[in-house]
PDB file of N, CA and C in Angstrom:
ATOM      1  N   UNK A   1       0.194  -1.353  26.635  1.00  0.00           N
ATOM      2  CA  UNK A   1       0.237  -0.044  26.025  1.00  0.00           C
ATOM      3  C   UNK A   1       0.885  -0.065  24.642  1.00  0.00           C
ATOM      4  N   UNK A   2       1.813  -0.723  24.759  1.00  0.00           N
ATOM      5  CA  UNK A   2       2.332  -1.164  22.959  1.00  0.00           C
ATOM      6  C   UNK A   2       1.933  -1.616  22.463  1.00  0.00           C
ATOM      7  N   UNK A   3       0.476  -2.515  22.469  1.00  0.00           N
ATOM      8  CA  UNK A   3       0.098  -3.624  21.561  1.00  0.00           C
ATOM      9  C   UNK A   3      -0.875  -2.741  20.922  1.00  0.00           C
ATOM     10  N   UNK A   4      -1.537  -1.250  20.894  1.00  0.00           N
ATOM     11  CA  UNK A   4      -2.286  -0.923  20.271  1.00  0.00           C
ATOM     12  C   UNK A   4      -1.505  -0.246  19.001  1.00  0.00           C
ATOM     13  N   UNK A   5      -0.463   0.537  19.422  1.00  0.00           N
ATOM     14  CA  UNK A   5       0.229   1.310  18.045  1.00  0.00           C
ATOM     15  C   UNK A   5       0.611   0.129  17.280  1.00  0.00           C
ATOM     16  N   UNK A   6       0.754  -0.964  17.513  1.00  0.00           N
ATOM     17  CA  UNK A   6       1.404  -1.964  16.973  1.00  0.00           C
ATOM     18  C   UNK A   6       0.531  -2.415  16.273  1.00  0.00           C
ATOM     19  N   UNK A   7      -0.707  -2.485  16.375  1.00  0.00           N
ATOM     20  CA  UNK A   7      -1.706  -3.112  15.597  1.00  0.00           C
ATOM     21  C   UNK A   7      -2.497  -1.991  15.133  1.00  0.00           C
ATOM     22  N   UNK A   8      -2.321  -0.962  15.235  1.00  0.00           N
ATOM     23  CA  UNK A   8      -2.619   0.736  14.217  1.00  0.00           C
ATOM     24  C   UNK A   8      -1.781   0.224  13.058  1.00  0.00           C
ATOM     25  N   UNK A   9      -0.088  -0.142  13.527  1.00  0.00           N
ATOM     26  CA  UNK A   9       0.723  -0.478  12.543  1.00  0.00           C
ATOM     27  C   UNK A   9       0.534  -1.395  11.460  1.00  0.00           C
ATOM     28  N   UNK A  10       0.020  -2.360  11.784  1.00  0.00           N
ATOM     29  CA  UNK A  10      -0.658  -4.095  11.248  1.00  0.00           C
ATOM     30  C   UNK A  10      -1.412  -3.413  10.537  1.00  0.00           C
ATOM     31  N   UNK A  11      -2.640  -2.677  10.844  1.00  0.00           N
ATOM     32  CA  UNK A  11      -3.708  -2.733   9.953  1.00  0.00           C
ATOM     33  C   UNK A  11      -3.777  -1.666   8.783  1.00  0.00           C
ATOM     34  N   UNK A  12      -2.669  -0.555   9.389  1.00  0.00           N
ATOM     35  CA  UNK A  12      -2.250   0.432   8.036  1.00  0.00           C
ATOM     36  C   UNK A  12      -1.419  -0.396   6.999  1.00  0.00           C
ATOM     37  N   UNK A  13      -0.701  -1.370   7.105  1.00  0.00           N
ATOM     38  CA  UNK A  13       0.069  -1.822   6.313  1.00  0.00           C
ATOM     39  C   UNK A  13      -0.935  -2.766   5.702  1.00  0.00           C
ATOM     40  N   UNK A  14      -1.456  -3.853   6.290  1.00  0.00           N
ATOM     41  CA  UNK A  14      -2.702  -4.623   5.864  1.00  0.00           C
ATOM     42  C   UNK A  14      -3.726  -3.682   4.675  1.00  0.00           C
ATOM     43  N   UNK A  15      -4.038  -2.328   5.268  1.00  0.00           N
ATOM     44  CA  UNK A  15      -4.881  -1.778   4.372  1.00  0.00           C
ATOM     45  C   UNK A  15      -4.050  -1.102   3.142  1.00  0.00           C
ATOM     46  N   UNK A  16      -2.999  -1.197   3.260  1.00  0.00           N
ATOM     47  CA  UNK A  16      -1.735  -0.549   1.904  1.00  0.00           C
ATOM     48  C   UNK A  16      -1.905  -1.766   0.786  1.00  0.00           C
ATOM     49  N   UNK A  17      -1.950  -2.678   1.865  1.00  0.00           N
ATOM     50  CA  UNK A  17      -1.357  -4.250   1.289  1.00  0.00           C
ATOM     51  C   UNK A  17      -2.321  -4.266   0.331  1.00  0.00           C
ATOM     52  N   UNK A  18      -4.048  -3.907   0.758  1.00  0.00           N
ATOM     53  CA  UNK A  18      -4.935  -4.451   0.176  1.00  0.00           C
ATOM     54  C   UNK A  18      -4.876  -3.039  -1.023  1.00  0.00           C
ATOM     55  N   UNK A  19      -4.701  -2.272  -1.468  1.00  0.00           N
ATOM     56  CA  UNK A  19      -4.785  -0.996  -1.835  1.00  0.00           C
ATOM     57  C   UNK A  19      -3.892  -1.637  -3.088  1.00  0.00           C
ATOM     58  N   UNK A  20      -2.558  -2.276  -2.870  1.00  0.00           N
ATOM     59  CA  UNK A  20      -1.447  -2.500  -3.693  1.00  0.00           C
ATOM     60  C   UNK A  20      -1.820  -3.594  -4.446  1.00  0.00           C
ATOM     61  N   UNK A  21      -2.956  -4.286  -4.141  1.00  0.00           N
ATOM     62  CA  UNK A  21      -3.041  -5.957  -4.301  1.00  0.00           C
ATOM     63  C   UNK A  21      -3.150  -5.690  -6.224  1.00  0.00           C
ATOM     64  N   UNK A  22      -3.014  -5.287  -7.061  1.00  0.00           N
ATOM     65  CA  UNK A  22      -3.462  -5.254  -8.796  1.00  0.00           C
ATOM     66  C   UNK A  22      -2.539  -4.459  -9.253  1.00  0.00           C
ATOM     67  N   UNK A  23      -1.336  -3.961  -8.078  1.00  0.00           N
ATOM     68  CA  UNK A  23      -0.026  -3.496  -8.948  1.00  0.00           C
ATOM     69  C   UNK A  23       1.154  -4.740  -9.034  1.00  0.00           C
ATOM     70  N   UNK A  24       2.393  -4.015  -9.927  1.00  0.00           N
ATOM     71  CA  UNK A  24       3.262  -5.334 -10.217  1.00  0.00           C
ATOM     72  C   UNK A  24       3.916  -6.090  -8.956  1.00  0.00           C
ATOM     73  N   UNK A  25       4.063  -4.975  -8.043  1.00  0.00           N
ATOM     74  CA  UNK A  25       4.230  -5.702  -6.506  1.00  0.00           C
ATOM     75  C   UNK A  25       3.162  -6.979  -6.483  1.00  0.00           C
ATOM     76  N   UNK A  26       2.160  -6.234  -6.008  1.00  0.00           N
ATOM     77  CA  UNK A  26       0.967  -7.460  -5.482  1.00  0.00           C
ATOM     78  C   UNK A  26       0.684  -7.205  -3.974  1.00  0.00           C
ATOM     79  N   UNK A  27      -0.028  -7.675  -3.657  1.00  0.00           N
ATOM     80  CA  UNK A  27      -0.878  -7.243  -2.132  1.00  0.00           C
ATOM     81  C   UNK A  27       0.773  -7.814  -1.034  1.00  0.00           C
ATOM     82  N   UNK A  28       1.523  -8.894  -1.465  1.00  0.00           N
ATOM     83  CA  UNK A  28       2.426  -9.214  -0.658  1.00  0.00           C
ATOM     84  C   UNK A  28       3.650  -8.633  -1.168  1.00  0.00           C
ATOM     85  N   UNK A  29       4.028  -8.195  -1.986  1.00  0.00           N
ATOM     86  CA  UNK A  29       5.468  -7.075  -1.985  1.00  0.00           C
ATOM     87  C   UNK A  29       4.765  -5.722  -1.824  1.00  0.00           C
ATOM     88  N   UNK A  30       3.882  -5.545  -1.792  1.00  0.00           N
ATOM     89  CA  UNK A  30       3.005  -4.176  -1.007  1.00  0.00           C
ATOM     90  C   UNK A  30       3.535  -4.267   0.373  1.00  0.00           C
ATOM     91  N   UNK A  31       2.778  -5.474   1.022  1.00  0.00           N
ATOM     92  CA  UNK A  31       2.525  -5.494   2.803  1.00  0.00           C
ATOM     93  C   UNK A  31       4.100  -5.320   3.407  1.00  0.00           C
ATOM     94  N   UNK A  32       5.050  -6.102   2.142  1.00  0.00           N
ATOM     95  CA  UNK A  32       6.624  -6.079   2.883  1.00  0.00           C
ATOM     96  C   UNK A  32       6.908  -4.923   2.858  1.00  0.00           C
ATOM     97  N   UNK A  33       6.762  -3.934   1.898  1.00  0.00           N
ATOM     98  CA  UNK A  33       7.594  -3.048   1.664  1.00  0.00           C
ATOM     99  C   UNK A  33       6.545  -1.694   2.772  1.00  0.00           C
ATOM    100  N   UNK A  34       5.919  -1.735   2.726  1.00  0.00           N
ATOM    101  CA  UNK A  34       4.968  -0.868   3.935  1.00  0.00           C
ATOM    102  C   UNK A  34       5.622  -1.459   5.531  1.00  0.00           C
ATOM    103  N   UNK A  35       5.554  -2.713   5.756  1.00  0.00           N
ATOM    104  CA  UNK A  35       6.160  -2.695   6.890  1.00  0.00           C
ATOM    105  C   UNK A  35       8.005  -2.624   7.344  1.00  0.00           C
ATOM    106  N   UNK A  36       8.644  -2.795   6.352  1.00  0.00           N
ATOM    107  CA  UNK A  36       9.662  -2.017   6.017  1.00  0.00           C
ATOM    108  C   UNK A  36      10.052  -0.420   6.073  1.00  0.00           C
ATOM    109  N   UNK A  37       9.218   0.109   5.047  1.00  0.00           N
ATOM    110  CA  UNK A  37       9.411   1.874   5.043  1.00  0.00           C
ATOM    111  C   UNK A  37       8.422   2.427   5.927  1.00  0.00           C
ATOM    112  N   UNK A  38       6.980   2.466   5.308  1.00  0.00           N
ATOM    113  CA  UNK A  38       5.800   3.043   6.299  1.00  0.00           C
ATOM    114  C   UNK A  38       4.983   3.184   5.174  1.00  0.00           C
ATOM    115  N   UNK A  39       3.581   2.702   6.251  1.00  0.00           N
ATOM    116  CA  UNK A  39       2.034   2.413   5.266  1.00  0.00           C
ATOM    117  C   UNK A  39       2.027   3.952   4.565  1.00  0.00           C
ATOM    118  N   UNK A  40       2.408   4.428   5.342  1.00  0.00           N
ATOM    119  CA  UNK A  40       1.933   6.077   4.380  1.00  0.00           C
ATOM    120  C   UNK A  40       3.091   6.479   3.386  1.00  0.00           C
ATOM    121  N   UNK A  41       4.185   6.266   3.005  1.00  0.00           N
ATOM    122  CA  UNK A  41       4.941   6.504   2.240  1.00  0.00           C
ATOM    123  C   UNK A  41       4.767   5.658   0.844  1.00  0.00           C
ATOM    124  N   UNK A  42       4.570   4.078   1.738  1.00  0.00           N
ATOM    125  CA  UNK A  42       4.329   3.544   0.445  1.00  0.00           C
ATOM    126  C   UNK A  42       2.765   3.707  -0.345  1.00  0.00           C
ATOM    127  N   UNK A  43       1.540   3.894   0.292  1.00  0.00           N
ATOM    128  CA  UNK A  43       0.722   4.229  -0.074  1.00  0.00           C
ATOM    129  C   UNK A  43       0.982   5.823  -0.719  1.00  0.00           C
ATOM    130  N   UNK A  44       1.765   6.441  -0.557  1.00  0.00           N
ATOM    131  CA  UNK A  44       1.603   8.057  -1.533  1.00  0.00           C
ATOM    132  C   UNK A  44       2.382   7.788  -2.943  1.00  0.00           C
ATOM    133  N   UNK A  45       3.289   6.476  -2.285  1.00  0.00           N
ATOM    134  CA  UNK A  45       4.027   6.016  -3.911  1.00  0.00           C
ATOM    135  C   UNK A  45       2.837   5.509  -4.677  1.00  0.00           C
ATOM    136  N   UNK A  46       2.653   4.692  -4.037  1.00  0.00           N
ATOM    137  CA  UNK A  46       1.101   4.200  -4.944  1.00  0.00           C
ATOM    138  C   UNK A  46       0.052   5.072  -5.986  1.00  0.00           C
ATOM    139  N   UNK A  47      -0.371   6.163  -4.901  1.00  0.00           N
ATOM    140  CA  UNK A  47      -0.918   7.283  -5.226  1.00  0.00           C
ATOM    141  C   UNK A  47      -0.431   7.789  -6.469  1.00  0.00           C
ATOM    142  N   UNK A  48       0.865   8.050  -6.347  1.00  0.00           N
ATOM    143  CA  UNK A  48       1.712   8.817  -7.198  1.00  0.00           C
ATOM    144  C   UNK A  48       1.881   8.285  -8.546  1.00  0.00           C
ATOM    145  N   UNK A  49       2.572   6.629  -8.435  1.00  0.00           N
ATOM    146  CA  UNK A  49       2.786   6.547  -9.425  1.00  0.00           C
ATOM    147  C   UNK A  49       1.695   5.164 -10.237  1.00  0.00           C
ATOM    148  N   UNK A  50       0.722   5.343 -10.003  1.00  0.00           N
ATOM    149  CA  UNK A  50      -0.389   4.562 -10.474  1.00  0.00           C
ATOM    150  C   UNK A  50      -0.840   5.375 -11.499  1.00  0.00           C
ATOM    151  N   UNK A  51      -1.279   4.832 -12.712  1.00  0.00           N
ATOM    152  CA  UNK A  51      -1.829   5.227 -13.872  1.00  0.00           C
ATOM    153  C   UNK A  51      -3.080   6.087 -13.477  1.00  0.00           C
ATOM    154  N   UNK A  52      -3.652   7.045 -14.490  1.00  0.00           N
ATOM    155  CA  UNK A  52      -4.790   7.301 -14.414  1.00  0.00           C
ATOM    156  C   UNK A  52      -5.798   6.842 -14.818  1.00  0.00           C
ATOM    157  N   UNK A  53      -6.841   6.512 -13.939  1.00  0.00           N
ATOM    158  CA  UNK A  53      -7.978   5.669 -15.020  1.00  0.00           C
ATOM    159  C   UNK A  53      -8.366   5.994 -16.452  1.00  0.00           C
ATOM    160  N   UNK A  54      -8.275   7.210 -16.804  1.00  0.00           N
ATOM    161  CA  UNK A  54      -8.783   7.628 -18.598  1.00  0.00           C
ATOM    162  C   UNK A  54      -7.732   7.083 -18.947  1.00  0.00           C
ATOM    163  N   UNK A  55      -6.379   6.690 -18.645  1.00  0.00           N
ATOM    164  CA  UNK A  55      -5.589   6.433 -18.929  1.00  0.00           C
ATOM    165  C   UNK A  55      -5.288   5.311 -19.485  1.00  0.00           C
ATOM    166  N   UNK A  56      -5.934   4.603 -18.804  1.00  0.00           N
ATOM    167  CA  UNK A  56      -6.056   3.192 -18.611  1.00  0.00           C
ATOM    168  C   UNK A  56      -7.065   2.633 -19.384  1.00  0.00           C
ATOM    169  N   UNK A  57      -8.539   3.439 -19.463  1.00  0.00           N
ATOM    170  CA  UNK A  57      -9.434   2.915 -19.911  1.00  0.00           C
ATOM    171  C   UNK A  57      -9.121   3.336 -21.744  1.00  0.00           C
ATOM    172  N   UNK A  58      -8.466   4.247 -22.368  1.00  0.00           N
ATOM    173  CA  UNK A  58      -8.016   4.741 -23.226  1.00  0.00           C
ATOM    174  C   UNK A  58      -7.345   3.008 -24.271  1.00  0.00           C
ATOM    175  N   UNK A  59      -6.791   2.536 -23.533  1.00  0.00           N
ATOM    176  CA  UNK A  59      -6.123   1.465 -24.286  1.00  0.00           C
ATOM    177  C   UNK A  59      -6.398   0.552 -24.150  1.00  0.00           C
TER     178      UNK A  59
END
């Protein structure tokens, strides 16, 4: 009965990990820090503080 939330857990962080992989973290100070705090916190940081693409494409 625990091995499924546990691997809900794995694969939200896995999919943060992969989400984070082209910031200054990187896909592996992504995956630590998600399974540390939580896939959804660190993914809304992400969200949050990621450039905007016009932003980006601008320079």
């Amino acid at each position: 009965m625990v091995a499924i939330p546990i691997a809900i857990y794995a694969l939200l962080c896995l999919l943060v990990a992969f989400r984070g992989r082209h910031t200054q973290l990187g896909f592996l100070g992504t995956l630590i820090a998600s399974v540390f705090l939580t896939p959804i916190l660190v993914f809304l940081a992400l969200v949050l503080l990621s450039p905007h693409p016009s932003d980006v494409a601008r320079q």
